[in-house]
PDB file of N, CA and C in Angstrom:
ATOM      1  N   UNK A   1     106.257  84.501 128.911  1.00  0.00           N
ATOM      2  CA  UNK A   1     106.690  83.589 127.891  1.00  0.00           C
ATOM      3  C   UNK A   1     108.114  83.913 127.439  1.00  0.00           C
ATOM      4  N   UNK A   2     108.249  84.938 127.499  1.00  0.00           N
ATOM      5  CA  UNK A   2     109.747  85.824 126.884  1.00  0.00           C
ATOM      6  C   UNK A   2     110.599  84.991 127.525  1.00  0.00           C
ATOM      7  N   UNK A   3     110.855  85.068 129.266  1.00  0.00           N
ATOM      8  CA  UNK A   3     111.455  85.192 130.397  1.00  0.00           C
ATOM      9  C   UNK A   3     111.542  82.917 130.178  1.00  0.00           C
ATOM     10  N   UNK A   4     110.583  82.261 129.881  1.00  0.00           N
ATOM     11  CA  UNK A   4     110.846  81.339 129.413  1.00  0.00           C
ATOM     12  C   UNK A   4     111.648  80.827 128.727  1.00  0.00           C
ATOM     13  N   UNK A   5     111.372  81.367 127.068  1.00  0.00           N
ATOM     14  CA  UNK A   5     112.296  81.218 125.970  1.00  0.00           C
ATOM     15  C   UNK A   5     113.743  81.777 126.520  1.00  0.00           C
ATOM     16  N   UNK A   6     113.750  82.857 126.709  1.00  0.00           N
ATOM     17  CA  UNK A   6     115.353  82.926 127.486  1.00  0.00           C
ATOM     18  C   UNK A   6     115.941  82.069 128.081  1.00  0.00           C
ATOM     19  N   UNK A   7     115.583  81.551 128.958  1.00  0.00           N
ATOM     20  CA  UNK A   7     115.952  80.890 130.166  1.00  0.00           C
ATOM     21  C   UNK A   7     116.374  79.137 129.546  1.00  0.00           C
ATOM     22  N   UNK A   8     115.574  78.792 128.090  1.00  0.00           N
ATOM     23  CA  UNK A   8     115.595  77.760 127.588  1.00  0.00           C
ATOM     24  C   UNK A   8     116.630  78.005 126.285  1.00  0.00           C
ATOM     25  N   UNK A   9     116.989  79.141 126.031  1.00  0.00           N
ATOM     26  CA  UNK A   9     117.795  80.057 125.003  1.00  0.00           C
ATOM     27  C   UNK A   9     116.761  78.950 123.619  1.00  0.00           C
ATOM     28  N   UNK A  10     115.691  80.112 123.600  1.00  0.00           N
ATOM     29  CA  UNK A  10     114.574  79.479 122.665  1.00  0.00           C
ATOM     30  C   UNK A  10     114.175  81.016 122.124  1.00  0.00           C
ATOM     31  N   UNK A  11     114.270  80.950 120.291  1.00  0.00           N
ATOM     32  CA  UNK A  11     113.856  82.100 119.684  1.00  0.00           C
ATOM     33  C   UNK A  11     112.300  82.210 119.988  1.00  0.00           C
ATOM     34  N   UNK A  12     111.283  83.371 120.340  1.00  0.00           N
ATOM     35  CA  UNK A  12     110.374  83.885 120.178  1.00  0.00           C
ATOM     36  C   UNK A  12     109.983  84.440 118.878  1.00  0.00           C
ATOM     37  N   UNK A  13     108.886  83.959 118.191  1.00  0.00           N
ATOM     38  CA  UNK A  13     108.283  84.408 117.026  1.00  0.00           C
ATOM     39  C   UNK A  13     107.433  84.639 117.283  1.00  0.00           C
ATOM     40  N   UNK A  14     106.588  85.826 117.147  1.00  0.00           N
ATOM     41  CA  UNK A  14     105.373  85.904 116.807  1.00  0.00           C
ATOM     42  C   UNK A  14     104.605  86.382 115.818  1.00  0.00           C
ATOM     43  N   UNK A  15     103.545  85.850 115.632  1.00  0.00           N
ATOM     44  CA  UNK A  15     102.927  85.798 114.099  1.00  0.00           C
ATOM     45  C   UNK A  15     101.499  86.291 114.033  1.00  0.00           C
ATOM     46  N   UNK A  16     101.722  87.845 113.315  1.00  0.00           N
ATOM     47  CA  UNK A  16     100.472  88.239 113.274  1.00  0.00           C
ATOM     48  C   UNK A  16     100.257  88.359 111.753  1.00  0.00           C
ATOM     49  N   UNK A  17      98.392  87.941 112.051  1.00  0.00           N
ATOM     50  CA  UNK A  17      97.745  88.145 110.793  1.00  0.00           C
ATOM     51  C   UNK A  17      96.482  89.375 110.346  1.00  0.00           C
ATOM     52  N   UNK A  18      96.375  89.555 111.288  1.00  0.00           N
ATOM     53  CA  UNK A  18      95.439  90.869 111.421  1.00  0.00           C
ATOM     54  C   UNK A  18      95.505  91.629 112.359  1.00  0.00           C
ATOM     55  N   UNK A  19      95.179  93.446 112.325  1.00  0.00           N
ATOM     56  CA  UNK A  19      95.384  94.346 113.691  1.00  0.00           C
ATOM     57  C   UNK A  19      93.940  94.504 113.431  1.00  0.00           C
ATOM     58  N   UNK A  20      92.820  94.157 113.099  1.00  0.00           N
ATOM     59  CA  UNK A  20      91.587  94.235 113.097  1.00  0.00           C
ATOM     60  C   UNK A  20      91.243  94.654 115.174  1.00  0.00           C
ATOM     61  N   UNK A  21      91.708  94.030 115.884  1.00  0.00           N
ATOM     62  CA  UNK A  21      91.600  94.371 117.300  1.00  0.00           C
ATOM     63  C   UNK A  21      92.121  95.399 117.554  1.00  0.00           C
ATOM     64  N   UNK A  22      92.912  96.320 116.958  1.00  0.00           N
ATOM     65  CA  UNK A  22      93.156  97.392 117.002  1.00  0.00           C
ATOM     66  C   UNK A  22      93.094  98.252 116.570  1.00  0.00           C
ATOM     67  N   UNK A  23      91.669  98.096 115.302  1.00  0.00           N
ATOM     68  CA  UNK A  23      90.600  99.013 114.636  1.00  0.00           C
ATOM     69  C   UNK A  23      89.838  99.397 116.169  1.00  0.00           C
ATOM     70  N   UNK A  24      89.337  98.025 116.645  1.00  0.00           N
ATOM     71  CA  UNK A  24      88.269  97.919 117.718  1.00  0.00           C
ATOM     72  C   UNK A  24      88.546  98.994 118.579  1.00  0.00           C
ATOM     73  N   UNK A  25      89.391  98.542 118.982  1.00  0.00           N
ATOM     74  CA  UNK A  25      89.741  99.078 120.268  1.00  0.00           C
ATOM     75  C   UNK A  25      90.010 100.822 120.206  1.00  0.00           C
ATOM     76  N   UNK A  26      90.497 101.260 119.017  1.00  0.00           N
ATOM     77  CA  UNK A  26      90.700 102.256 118.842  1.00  0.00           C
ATOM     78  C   UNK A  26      89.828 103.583 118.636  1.00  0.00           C
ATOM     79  N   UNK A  27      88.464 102.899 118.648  1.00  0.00           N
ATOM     80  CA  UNK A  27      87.160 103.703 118.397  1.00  0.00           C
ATOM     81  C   UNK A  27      86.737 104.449 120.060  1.00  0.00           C
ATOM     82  N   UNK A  28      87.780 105.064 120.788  1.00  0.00           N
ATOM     83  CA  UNK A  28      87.409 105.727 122.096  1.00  0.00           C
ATOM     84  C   UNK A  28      86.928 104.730 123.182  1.00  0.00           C
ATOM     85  N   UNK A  29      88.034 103.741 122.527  1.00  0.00           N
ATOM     86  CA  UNK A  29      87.455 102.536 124.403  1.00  0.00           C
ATOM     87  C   UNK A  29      88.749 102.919 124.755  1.00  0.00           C
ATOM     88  N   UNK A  30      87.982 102.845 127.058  1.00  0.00           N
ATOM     89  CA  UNK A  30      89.028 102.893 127.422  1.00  0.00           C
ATOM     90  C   UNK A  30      89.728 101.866 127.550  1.00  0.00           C
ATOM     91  N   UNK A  31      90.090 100.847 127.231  1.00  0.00           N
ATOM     92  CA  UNK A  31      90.697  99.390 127.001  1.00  0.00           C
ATOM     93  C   UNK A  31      92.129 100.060 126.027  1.00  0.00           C
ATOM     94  N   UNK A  32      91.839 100.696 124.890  1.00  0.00           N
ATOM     95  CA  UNK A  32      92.610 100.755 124.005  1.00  0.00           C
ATOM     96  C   UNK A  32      93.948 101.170 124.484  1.00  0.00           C
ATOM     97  N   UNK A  33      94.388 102.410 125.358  1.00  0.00           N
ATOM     98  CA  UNK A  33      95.942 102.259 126.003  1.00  0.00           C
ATOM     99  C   UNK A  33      96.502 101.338 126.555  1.00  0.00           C
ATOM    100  N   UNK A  34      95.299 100.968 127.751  1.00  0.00           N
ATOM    101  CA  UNK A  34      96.552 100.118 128.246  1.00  0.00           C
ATOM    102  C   UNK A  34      96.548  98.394 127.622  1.00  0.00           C
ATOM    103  N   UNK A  35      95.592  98.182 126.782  1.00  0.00           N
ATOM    104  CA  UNK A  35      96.259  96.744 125.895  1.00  0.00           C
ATOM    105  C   UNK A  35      96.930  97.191 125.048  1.00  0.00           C
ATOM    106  N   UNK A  36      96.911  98.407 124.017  1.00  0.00           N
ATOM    107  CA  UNK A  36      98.293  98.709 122.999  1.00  0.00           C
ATOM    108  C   UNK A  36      99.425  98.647 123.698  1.00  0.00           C
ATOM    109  N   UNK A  37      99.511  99.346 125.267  1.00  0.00           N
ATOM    110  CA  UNK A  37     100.897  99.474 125.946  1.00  0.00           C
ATOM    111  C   UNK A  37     101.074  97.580 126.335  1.00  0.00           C
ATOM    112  N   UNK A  38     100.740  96.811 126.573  1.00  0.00           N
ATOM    113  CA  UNK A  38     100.748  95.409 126.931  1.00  0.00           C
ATOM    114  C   UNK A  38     101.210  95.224 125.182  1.00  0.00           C
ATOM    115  N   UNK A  39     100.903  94.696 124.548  1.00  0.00           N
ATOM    116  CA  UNK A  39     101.075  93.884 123.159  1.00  0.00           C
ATOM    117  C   UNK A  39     102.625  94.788 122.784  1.00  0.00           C
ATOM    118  N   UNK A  40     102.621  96.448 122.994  1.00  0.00           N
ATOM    119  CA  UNK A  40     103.659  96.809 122.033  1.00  0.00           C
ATOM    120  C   UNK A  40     105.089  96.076 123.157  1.00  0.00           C
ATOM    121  N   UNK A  41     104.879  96.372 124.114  1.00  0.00           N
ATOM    122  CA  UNK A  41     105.952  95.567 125.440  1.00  0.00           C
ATOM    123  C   UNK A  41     105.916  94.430 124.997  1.00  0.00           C
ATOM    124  N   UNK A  42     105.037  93.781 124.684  1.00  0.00           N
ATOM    125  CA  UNK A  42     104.927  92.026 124.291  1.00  0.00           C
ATOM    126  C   UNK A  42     105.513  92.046 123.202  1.00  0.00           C
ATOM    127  N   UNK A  43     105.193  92.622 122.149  1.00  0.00           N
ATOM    128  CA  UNK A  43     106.151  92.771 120.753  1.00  0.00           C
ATOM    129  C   UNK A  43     108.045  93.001 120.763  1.00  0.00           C
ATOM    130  N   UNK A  44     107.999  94.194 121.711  1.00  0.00           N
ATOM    131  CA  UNK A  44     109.872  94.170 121.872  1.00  0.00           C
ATOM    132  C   UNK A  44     110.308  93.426 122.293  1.00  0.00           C
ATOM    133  N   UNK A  45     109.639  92.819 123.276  1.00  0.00           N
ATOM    134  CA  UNK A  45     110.815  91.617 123.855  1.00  0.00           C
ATOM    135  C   UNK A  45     110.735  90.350 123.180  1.00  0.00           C
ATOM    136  N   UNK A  46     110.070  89.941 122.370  1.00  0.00           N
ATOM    137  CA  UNK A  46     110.217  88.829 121.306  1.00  0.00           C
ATOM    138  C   UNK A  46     111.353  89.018 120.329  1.00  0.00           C
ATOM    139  N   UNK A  47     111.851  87.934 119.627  1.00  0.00           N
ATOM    140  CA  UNK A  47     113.110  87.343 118.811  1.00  0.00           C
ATOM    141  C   UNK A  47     112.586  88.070 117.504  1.00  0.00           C
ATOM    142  N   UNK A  48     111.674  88.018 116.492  1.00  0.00           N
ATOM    143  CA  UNK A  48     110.734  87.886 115.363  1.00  0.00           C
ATOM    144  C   UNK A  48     109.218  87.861 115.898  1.00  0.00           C
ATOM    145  N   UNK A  49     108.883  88.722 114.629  1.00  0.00           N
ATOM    146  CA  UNK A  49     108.051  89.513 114.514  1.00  0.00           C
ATOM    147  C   UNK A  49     107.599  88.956 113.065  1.00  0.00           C
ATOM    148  N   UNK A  50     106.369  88.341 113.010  1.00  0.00           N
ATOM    149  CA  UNK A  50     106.436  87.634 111.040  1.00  0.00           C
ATOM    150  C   UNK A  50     104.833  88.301 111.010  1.00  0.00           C
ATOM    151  N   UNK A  51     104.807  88.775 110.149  1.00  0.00           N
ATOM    152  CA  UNK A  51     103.515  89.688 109.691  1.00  0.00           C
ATOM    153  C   UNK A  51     103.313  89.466 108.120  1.00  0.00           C
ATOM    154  N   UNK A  52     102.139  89.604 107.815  1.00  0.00           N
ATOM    155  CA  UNK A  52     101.516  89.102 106.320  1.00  0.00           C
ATOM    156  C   UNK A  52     101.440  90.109 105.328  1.00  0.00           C
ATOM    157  N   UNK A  53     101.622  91.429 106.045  1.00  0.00           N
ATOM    158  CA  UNK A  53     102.017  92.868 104.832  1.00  0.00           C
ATOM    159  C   UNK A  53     102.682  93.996 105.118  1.00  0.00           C
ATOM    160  N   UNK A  54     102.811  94.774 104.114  1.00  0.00           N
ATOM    161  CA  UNK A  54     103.867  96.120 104.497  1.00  0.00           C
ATOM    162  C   UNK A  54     102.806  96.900 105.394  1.00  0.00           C
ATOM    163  N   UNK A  55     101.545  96.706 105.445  1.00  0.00           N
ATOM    164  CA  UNK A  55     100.799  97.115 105.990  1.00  0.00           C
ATOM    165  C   UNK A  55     100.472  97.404 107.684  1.00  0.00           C
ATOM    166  N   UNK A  56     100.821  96.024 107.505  1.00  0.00           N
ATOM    167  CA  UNK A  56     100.518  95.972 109.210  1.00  0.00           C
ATOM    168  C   UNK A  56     101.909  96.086 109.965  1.00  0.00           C
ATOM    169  N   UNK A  57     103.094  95.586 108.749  1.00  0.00           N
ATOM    170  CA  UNK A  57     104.628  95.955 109.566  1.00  0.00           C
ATOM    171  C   UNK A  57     104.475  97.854 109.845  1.00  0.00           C
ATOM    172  N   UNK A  58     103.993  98.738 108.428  1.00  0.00           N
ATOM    173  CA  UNK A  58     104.388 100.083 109.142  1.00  0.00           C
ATOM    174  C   UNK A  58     102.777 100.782 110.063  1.00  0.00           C
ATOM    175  N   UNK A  59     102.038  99.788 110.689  1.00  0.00           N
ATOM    176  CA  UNK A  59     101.424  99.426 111.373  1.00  0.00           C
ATOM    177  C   UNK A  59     102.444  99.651 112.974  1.00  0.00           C
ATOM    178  N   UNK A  60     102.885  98.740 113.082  1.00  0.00           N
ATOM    179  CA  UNK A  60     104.554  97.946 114.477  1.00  0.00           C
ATOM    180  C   UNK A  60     105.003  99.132 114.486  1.00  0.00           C
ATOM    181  N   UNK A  61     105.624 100.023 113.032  1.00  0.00           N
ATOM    182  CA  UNK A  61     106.480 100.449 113.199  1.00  0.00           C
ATOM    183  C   UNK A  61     105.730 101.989 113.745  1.00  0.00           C
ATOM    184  N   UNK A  62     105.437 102.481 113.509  1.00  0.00           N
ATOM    185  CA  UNK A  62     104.636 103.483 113.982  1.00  0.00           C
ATOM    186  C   UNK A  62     104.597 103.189 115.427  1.00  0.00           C
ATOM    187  N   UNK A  63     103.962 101.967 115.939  1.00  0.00           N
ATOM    188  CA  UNK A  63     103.867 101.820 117.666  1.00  0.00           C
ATOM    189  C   UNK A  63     105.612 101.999 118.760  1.00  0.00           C
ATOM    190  N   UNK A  64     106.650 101.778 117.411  1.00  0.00           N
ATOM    191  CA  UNK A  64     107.466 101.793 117.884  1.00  0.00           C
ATOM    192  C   UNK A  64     108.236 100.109 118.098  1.00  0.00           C
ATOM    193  N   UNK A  65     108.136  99.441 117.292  1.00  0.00           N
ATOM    194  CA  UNK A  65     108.456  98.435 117.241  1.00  0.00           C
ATOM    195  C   UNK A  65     109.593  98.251 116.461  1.00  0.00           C
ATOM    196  N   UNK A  66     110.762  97.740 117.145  1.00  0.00           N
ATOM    197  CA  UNK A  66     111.693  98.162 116.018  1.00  0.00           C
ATOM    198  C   UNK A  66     111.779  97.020 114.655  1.00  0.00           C
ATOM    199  N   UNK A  67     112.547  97.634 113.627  1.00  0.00           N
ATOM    200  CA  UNK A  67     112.514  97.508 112.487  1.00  0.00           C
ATOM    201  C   UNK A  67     113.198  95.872 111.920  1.00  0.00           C
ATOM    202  N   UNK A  68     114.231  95.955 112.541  1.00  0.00           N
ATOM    203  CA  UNK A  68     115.008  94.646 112.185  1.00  0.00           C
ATOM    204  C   UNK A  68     114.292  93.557 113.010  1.00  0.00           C
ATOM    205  N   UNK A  69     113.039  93.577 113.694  1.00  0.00           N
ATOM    206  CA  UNK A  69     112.332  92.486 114.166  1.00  0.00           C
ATOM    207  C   UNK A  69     111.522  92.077 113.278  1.00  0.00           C
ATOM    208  N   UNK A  70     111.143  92.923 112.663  1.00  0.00           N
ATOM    209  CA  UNK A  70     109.839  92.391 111.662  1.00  0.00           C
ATOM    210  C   UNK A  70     110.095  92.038 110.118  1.00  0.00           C
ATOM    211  N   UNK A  71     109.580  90.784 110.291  1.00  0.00           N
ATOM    212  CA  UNK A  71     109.969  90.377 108.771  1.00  0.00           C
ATOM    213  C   UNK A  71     108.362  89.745 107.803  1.00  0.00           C
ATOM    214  N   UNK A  72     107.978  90.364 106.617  1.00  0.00           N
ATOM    215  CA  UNK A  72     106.917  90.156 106.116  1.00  0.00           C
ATOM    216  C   UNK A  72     107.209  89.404 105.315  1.00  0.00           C
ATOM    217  N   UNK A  73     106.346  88.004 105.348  1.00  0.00           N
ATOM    218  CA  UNK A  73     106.007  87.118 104.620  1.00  0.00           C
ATOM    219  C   UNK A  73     104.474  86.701 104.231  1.00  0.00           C
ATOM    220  N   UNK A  74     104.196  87.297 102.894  1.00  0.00           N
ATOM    221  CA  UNK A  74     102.656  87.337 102.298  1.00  0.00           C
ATOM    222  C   UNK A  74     102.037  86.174 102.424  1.00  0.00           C
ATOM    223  N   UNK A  75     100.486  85.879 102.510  1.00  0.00           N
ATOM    224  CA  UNK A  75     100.113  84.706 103.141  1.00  0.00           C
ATOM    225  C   UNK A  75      99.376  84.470 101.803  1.00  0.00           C
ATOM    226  N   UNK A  76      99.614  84.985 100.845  1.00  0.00           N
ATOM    227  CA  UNK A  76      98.876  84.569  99.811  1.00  0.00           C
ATOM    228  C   UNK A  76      99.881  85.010  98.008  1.00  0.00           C
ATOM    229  N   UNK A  77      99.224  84.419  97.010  1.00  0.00           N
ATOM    230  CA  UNK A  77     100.350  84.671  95.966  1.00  0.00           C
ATOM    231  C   UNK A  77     100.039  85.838  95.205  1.00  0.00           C
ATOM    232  N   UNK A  78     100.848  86.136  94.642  1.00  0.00           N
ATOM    233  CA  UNK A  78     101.067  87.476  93.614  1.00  0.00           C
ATOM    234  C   UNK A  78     100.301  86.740  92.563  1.00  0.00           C
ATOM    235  N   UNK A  79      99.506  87.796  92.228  1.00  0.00           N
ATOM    236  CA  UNK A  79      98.614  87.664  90.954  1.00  0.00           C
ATOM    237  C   UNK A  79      98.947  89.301  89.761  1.00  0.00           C
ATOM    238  N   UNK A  80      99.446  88.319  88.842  1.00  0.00           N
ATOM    239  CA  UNK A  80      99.723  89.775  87.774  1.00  0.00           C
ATOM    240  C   UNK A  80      98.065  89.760  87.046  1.00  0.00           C
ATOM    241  N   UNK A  81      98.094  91.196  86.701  1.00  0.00           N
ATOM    242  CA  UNK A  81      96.894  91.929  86.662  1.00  0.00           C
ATOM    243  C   UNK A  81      96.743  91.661  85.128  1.00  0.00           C
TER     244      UNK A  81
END
């Protein structure tokens, strides 16, 4: 898809809302390397990176995703307490 958008000089966004699949996966399957190594490769070569909390951005960032890709925008409103 990357190799697409290039070729069409078209920004890549992608938009995550949950790493819940990477609770899963992380419980001693062998699945879990080599799809983290697929998604975090899938993650660098995209334009934007739009994620729903600081959570799951230092989530990316930990995998090594760099920083100025990811931009958090909350999917829900601030409620004062």
């Amino acid at each position: 898809m990357s190799r697409f958008a290039k070729k069409r000089n078209v920004e890549l966004i992608y938009h995550i809302h949950d790493l819940y699949p990477d609770i899963l996966f992380k419980s001693k399957s062998p699945f879990y390397h080599p799809l983290n190594h697929i998604l975090v490769r899938a993650l660098k070569r995209v334009n934007k990176i739009v994620v729903i909390s600081t959570d799951i951005k230092d989530s990316l960032l930990k995998k090594g995703v760099p920083s100025d890709k990811i931009h958090v925008i909350p999917n829900w409103p601030r409620v004062k307490s």
